[in-house]
Protein backbone atom coordinates (compact mmCIF):
# COMPACT_ATOMS: atom_id res chain seq x y z
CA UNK A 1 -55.22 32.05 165.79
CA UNK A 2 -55.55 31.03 162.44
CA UNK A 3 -55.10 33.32 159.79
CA UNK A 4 -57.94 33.64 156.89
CA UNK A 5 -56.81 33.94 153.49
CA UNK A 6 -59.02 35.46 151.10
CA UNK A 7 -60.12 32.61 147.85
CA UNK A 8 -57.35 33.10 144.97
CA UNK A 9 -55.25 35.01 147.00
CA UNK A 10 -51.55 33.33 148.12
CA UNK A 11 -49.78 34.81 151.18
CA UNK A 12 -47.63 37.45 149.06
CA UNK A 13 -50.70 38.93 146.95
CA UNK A 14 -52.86 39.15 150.68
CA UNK A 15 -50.15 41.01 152.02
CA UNK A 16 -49.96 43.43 148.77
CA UNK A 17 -54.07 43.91 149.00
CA UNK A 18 -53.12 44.31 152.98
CA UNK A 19 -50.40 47.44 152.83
CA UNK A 20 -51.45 48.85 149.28
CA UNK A 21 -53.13 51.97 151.67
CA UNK A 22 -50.37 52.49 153.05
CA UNK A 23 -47.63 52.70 150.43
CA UNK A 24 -48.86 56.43 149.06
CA UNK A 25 -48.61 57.77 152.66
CA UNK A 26 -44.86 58.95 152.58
CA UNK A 27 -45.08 60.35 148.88
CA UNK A 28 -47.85 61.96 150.59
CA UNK A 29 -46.69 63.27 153.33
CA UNK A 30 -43.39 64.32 151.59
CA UNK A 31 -45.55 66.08 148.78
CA UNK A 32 -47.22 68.38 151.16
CA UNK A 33 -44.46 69.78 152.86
CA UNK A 34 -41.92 70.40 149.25
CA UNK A 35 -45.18 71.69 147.55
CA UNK A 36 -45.76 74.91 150.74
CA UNK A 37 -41.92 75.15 150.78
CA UNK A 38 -41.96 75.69 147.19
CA UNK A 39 -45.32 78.56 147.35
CA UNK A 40 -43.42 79.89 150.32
CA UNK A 41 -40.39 80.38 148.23
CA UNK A 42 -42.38 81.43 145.40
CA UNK A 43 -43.91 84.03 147.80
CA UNK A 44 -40.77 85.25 149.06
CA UNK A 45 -39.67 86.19 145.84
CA UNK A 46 -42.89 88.05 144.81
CA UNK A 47 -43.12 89.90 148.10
CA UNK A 48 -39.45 90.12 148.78
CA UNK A 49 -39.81 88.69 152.14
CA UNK A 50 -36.94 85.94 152.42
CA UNK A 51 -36.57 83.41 154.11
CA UNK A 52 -39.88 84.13 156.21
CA UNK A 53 -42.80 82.83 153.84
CA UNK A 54 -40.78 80.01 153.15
CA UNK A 55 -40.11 79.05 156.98
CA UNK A 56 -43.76 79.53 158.18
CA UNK A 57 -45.15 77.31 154.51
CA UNK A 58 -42.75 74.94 155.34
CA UNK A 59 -43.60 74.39 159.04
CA UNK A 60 -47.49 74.50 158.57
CA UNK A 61 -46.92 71.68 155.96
CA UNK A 62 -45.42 69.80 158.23
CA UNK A 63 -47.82 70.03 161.08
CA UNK A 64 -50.47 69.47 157.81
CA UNK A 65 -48.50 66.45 156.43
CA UNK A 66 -48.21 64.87 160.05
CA UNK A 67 -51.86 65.61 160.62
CA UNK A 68 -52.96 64.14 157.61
CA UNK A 69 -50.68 60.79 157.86
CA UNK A 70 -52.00 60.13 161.50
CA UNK A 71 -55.62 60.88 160.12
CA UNK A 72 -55.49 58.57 157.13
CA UNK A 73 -53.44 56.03 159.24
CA UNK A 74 -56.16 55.50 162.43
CA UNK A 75 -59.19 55.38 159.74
CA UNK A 76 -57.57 53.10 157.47
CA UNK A 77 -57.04 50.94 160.79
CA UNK A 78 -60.84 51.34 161.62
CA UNK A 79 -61.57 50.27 158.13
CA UNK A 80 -59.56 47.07 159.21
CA UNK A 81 -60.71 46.53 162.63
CA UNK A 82 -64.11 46.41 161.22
CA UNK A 83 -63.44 44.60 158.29
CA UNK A 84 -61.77 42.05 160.83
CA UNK A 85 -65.20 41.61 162.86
């Protein structure tokens, strides 16, 4: 199968335009989880309640951060599949 190159675009540049999507995931993904760590700490200290605010923020922003990746990752490969079509 032959691959289709877009006009003006070299290999390097369509494979830029091809993961650019992609590359914010992780900061993403990472960002959600150190910003609820950091309100659950925040929250500990304001309700005096260490380490538990921090524990349960930190675990729902994982299951949010992983929820959101997987979510952003199977429409972004919809967007393709169709785009592929």
């Amino acid at each position: 199968m032959k691959k289709i190159v877009e006009p003006g675009l070299n290999g390097v540049e369509k494979s830029f335009k091809d993961a650019g999507p992609y590359l914010g995931l992780g900061f993403q993904f990472a960002a959600t989880i150190v910003l609820l760590i950091l309100a659950g700490s925040w929250l500990d200290g304001k309700f005096n309640s260490s380490p538990w605010l921090t524990a349960i923020l930190g675990l729902f922003g994982g299951f949010a951060g992983t929820y959101n990746l997987i979510k952003t990752v199977i429409a972004l490969g919809k967007k393709q599949d169709a785009k592929q079509k």
